[in-house]
Protein backbone atom coordinates (compact mmCIF):
# COMPACT_ATOMS: atom_id res chain seq x y z
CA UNK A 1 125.77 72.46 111.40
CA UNK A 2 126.86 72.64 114.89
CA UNK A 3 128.89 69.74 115.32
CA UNK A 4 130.69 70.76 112.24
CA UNK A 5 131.50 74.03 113.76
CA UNK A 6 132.62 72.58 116.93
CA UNK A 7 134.93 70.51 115.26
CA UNK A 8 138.10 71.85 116.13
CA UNK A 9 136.97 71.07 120.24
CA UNK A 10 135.94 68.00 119.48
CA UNK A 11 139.45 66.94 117.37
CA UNK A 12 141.57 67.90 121.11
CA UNK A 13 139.29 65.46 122.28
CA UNK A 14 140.96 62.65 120.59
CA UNK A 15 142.86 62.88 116.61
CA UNK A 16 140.35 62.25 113.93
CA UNK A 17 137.29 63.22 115.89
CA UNK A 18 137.02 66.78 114.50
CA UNK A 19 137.46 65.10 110.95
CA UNK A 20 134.95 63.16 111.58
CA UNK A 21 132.03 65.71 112.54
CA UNK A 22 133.28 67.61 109.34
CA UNK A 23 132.55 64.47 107.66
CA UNK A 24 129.54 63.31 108.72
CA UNK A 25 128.05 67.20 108.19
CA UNK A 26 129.25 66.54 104.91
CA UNK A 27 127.77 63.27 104.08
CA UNK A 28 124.21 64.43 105.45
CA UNK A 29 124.18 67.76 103.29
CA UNK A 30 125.10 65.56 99.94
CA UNK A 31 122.63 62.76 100.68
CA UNK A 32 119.84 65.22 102.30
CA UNK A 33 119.27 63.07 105.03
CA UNK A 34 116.55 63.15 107.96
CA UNK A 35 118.11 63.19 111.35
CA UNK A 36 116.51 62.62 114.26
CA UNK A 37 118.37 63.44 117.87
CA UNK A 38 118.94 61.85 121.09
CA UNK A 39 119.75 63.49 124.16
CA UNK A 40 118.22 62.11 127.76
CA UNK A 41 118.40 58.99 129.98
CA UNK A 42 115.53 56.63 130.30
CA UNK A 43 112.90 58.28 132.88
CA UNK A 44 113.44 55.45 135.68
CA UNK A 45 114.92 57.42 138.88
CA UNK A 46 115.84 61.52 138.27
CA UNK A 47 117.67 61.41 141.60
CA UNK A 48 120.04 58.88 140.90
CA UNK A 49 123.41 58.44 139.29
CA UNK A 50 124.22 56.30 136.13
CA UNK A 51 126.83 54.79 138.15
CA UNK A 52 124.37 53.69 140.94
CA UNK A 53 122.52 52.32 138.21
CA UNK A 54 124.62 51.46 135.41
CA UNK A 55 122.48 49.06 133.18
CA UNK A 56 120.22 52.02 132.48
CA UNK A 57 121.79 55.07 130.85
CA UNK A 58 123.59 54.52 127.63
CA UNK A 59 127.28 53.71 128.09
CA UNK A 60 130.87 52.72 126.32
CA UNK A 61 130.99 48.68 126.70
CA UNK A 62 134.46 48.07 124.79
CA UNK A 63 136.43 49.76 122.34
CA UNK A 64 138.11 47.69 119.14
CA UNK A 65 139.50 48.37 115.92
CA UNK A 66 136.07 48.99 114.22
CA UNK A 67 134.56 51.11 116.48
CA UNK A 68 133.36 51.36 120.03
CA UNK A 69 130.36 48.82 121.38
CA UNK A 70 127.41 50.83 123.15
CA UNK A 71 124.48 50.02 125.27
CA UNK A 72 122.30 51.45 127.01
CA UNK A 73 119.12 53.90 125.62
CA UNK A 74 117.80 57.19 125.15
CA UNK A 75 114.76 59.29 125.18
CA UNK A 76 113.10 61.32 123.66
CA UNK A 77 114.00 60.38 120.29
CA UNK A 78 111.48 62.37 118.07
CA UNK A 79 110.75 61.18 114.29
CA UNK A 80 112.77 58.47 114.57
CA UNK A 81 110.40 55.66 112.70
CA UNK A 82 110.97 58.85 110.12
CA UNK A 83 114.66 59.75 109.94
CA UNK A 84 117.42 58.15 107.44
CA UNK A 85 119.86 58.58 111.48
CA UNK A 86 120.13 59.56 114.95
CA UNK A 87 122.66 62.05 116.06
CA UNK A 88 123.36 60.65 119.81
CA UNK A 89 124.63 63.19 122.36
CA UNK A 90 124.50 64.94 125.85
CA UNK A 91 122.51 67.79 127.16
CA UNK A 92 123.68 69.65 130.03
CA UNK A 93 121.97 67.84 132.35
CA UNK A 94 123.70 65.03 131.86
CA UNK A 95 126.76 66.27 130.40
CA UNK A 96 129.04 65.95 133.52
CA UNK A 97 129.16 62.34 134.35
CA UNK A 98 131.69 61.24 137.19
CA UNK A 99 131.95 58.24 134.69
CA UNK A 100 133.69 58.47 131.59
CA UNK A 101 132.16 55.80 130.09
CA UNK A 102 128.69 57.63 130.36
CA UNK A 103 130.02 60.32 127.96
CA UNK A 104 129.96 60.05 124.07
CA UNK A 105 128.70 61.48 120.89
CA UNK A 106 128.09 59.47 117.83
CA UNK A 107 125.91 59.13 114.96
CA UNK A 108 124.38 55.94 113.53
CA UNK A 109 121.55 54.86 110.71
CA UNK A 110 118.66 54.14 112.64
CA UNK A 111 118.44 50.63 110.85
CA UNK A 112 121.81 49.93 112.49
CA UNK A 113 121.95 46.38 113.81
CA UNK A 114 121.29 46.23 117.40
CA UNK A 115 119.76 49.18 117.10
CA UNK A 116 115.80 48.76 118.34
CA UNK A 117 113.30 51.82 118.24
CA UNK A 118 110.08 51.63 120.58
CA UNK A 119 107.09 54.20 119.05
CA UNK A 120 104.80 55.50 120.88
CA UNK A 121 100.81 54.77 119.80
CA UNK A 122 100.14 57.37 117.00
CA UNK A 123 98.20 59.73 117.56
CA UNK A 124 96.71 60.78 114.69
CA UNK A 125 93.75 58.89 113.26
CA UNK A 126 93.76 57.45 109.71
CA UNK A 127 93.43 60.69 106.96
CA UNK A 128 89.36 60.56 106.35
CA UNK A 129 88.23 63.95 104.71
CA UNK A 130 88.80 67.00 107.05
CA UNK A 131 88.60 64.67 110.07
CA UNK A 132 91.98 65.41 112.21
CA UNK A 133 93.30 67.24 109.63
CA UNK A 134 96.70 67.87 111.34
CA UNK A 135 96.99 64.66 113.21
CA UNK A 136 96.08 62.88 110.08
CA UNK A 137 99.06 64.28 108.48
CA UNK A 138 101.84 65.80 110.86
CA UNK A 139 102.24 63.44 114.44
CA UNK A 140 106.04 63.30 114.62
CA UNK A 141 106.23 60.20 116.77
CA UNK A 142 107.85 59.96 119.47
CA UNK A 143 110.31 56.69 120.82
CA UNK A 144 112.76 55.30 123.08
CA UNK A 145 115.78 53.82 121.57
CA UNK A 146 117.57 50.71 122.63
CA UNK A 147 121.10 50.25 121.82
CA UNK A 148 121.58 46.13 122.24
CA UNK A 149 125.38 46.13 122.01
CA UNK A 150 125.50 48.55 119.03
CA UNK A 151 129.21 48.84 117.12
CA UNK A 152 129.41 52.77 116.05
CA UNK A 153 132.31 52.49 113.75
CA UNK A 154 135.36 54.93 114.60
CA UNK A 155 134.15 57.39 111.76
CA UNK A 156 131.16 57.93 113.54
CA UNK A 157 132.52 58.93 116.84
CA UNK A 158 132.49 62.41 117.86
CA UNK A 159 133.30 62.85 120.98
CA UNK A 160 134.20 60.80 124.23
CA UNK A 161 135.05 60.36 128.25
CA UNK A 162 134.82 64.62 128.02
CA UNK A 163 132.02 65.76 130.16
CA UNK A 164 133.47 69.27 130.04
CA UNK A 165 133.52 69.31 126.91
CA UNK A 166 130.44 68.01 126.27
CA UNK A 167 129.08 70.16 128.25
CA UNK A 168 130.56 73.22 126.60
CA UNK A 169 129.67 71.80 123.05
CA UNK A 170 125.85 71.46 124.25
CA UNK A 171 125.52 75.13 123.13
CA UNK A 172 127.58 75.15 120.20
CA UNK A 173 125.90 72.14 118.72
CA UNK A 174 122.02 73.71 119.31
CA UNK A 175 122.85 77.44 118.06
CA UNK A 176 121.08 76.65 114.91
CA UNK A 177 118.71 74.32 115.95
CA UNK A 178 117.70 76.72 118.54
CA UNK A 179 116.66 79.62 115.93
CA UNK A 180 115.27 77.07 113.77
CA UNK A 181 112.80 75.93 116.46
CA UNK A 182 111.69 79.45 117.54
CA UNK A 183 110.93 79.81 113.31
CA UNK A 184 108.84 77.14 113.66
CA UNK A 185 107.59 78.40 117.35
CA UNK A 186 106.67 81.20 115.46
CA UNK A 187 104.39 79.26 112.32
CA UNK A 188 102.53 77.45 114.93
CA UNK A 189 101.32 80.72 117.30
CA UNK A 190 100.22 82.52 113.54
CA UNK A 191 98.66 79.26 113.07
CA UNK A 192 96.52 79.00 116.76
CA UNK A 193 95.98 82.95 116.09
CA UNK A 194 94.48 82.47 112.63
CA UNK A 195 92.71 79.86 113.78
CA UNK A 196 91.08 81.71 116.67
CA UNK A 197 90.49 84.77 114.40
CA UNK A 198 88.14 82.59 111.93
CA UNK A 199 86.30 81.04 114.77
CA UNK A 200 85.49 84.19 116.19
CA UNK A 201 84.52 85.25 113.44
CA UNK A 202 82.06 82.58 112.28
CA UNK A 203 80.15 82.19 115.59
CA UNK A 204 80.01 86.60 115.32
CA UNK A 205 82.24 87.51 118.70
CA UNK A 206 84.92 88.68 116.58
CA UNK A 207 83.18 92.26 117.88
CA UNK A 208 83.31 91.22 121.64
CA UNK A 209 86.03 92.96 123.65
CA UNK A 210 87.06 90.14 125.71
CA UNK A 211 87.57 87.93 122.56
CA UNK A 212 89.62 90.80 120.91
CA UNK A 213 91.59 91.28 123.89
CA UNK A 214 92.33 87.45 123.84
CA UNK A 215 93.21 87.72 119.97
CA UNK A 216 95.45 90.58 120.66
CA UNK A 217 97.32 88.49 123.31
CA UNK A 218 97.99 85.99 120.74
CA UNK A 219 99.05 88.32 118.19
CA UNK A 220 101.56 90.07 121.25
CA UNK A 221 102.86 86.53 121.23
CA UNK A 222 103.52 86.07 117.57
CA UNK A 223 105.35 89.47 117.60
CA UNK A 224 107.29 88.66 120.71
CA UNK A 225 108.92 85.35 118.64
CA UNK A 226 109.35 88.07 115.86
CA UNK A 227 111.78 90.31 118.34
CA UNK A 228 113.23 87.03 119.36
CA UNK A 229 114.09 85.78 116.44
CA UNK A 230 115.74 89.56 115.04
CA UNK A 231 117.39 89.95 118.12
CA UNK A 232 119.57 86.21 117.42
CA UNK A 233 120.43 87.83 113.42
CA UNK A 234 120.89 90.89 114.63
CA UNK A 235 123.65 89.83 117.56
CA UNK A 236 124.61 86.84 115.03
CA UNK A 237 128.40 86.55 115.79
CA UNK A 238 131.35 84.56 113.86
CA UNK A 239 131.85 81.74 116.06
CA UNK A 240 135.56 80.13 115.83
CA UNK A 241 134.83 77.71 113.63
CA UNK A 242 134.24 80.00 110.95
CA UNK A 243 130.69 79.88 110.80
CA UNK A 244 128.14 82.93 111.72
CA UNK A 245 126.17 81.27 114.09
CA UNK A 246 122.70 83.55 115.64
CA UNK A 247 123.09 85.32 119.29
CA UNK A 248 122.09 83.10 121.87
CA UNK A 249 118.75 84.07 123.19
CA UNK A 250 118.12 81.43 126.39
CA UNK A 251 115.12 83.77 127.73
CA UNK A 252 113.25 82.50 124.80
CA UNK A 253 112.82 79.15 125.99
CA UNK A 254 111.68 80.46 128.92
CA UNK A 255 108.96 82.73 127.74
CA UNK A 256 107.62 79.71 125.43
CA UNK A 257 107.37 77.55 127.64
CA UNK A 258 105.70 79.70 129.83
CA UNK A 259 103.19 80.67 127.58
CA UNK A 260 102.53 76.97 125.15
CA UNK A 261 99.67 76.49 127.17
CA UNK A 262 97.89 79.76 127.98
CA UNK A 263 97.89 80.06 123.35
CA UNK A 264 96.22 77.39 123.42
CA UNK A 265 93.51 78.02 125.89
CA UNK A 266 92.86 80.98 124.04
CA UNK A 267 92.00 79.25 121.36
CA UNK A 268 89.25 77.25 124.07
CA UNK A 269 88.04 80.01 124.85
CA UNK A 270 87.06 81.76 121.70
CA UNK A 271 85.86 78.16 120.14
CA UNK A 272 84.14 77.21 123.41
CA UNK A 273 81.11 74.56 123.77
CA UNK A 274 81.41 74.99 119.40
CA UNK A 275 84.75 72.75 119.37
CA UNK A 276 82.86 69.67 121.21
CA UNK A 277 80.03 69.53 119.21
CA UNK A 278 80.32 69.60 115.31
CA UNK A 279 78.98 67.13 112.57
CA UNK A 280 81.47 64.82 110.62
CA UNK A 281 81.55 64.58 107.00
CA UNK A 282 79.58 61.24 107.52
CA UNK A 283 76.80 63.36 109.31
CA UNK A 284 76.90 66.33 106.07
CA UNK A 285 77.09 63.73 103.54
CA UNK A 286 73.67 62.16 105.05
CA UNK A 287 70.92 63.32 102.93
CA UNK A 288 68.39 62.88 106.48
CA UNK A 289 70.78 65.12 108.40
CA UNK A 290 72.04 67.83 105.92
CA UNK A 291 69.02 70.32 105.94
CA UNK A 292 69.16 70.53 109.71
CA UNK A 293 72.74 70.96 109.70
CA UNK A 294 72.02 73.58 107.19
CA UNK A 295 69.25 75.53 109.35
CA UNK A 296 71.00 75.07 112.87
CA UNK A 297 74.49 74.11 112.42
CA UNK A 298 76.39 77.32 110.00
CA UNK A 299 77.93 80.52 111.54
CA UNK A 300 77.58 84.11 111.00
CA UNK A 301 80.47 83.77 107.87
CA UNK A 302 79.95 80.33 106.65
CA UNK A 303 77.67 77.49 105.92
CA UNK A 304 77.69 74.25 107.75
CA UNK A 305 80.14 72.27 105.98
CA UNK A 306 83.02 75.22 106.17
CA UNK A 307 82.57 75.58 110.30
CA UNK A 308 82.33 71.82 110.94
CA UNK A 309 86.05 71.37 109.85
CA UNK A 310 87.33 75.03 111.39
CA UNK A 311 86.06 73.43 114.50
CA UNK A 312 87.25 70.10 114.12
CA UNK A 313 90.73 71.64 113.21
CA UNK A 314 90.55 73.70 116.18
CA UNK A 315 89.52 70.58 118.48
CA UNK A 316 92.56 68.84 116.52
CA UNK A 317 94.88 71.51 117.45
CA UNK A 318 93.80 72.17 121.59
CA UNK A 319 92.00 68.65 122.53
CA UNK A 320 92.64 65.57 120.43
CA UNK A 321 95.59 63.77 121.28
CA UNK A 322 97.71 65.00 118.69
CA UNK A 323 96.84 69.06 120.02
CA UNK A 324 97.48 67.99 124.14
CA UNK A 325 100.82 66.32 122.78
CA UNK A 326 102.04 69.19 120.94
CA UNK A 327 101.15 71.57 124.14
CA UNK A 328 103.45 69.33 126.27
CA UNK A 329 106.52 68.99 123.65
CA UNK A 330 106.64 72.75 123.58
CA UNK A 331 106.52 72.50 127.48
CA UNK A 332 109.38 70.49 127.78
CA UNK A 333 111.40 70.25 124.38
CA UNK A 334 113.70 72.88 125.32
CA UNK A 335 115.47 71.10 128.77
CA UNK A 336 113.45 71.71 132.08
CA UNK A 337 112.38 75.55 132.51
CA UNK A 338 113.20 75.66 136.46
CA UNK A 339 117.14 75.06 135.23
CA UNK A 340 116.47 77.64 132.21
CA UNK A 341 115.35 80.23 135.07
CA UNK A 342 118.33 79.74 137.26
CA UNK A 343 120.74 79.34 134.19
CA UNK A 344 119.19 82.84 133.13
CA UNK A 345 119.87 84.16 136.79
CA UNK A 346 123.00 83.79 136.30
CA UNK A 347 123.37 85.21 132.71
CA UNK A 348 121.98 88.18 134.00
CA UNK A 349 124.83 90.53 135.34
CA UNK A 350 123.32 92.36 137.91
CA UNK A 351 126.53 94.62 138.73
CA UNK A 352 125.76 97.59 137.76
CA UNK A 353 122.33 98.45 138.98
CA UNK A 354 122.52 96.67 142.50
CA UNK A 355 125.42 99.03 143.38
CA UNK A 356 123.12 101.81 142.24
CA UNK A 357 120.29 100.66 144.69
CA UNK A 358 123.22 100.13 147.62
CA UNK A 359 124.54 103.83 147.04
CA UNK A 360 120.91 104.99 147.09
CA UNK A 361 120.13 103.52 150.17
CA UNK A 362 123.15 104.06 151.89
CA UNK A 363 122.93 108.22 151.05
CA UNK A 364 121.62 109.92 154.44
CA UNK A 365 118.21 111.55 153.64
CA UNK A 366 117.43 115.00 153.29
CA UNK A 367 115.46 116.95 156.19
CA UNK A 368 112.06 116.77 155.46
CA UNK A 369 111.17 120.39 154.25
C-alpha cells in the first residue's frame, strides 16, 4: 500500500518507476500474495561504510535491457521460507549512501534464480498435543538473503541511485505497516495479560495485591496501544497520493520497545517456580503417574491436565525459544530505539514552552513579604 502511494516520488525518480509500484501493488492484491521485506545490511562492521567494504551490502552490479543485476544481501528477512516475494528496500539508516549504487528498491519471487535464503534453526518443536502450543504453530522464521548476481527485471524496479528519496519514502512506505504492527502489538499484550490472569487465578493469588497491581500494569499497557492506535485514525490524513494513510505516531515504537520485556516478566512473575515444573501429556497419559498428578499437581480453578498446558503455554510464551525470540523482535523490529529517541527529540517542538520558562526566570522577583 505504501509504495503504491508513493508512486508519483518514485516515477521523478526515473519514467516508468511510479508505474511500476502501481503495478506490482496491483498484481499482489489480485493474486493475494505473501510478502516478506528486506531492509538492513549484513551485521559484519556497524561502523563502517558500504564503500569501505563493498562486497558486503547489497549493490547495483550492471544495468541491461532486462533489468538491473544485484548482489549483495540483506537481513532480517522475516517469513521468507513462507512468502510467495520479498519487497527489497532501505530504512533510514541506510538510506543515504554516498554511493549510488548502494541505493535501490525492487521486488522479486523469493524462488528467483540466484536468489538463496539462509533460515535460521526453528524454533518451535514438532506439534505434539499442547506441548509448545505457539511455537508448534506460529515461529515466523527468520533468514538472511543472498542475492548471487540476481537480474530484477525493469518492471520490478522501484526506485534507484536516490538516497534522498529513499530516505523520504521510508515513512511513506511503513504508514500502514506501522498501524498494522501496533494491531498486532496490541493481540499479543491481551494475549500475555489473559494469560497471566488465568495463572493467577489457578494457583489462587488472583486476590494478592502485588499480583493485581502487576495485572493492572498489563492491562495499562493494552489500553495504552488502544490510545495509540485511535490517536493514528483519528489524525488519519489524505496523503498526496490519494490515499488516507493513519497519523504517524513514532513515540509508539518507543514506548514498545521499552516495555516488550518488562510484559513479559510479568507474566514470570505471576507463573513463578509453576512455569518450570509441569507434567507433559506423556506424564498425564501414564496410568502410574496420573493419580499423583491428580492429588498434588491441579490449582485452585482446574484439575491437573487444564494447568499443565496454561503453564506450558505460559513457559512457551516467556522462556522457550520461540517466547525469548519474540521478546527480542519486538525489541528491535521497529529500527534501533536510541535513533527513535533522538528522532522524537527532534519531532518535539519545544518553542513555545521553553520561552515560557526563559520569561519566568528572567522576571525580577517580588520582595519577600
Amino acid at each position: 500500500m505504501g509504495l503504491y502511494d508513493f508512486r508519483e516520488h518514485l516515477e521523478l525518480n526515473r519514467a516508468g518507476f511510479g508505474q511500476h509500484a502501481a503495478d506490482y501493488h496491483r498484481y499482489c492484491s489480485e493474486n493475494d500474495l505473501v510478502l516478506a521485506h528486506a531492509l538492513g545490511d549484513p551485521q559484519i562492521d556497524r561502523s563502517a561504510n558500504p564503500v569501505d567494504h563493498p562486497d558486503h551490502a547489497l549493490r547495483v552490479i550492471s544495468e541491461n535491457d532486462g533489468g538491473v543485476v544485484v548482489r549483495g544481501a540483506k537481513q532480517l528477512t522475516t517469513l521468507a521460507p513462507f512468502a510467495h516475494e520479498v519487497l527489497v528496500y532501505l530504512s533510514t539508516s541506510f538510506a543515504d549512501r554516498s554511493a549510488e549504487r548502494f541505493v535501490i528498491w525492487f521486488a522479486v519471487p523469493i524462488n528467483t534464480p540466484g536468489l538463496k535464503v539462509l533460515c535460521r534453526e526453528p524454533l518451535g518443536a514438532a506439534p505434539h498435543g499442547h506441548a509448545h502450543p505457539f511455537g508448534a504453530k506460529l515461529d515466523e522464521q527468520d533468514s538472511m538473503l543472498f542475492f548471487d548476481d540476481v537480474l530484477v527485471p525493469w518492471h520490478r524496479v522501484f526506485l534507484m541511485h536516490d538516497g534522498a528519496l529513499a530516505r523520504q519514502g521510508f515513512a511513506r512506505i511503513n504508514a500502514w505497516s506501522q498501524y498494522v504492527g501496533q494491531v498486532r502489538y496490541q493481540e499479543r499484550l491481551r494475549t500475555l495479560l489473559g494469560v497471566a490472569t488465568l495463572l493467577a487465578e489457578s494457583i489462587g493469588v488472583d486476590g494478592f495485591r502485588n499480583v493485581q497491581e502487576d495485572l493492572g500494569e498489563l492491562a495499562g499497557y493494552v489500553d495504552m496501544l488502544g490510545y495509540f492506535l485511535a490517536a493514528g485514525e483519528a489524525g488519519a490524513v489524505r496523503t498526496d497520493g490519494g490515499l488516507l494513510a493513519p497519523a504517524a505516531t513514532p513515540a509508539a515504537a518507543v514506548w514498545a520497545a521499552q516495555i516488550a520485556s518488562r510484559a513479559v516478566e510479568i507474566v514470570r512473575r505471576v507463573g513463578s517456580s509453576g512455569i518450570l515444573m509441569q507434567p507433559s501429556e506423556a506424564d498425564l497419559a501414564n496410568p502410574e503417574l496420573r493419580p499423583f498428578l491428580d492429588r498434588y499437581m491441579h490449582g485452585k480453578t482446574m484439575p491437573a491436565d487444564l494447568k499443565s498446558r496454561l503453564f506450558r503455554l505460559a513457559w512457551d510464551l516467556t522462556q522457550d525459544g520461540f517466547g525469548q525470540r519474540q521478546d527480542l523482535y519486538e525489541f528491535v523490529h521497529r529500527g534501533d530505539i536510541t535513533r527513535n529517541r533522538i528522532n522524537l527529540l527532534r519531532r518535539h517542538d519545544q518553542s513555545a514552552v521553553l520561552e515560557r520558562i526563559k520569561s519566568l526566570i528572567s522576571q525580577p522577583l517580588g520582595r519577600p513579604e
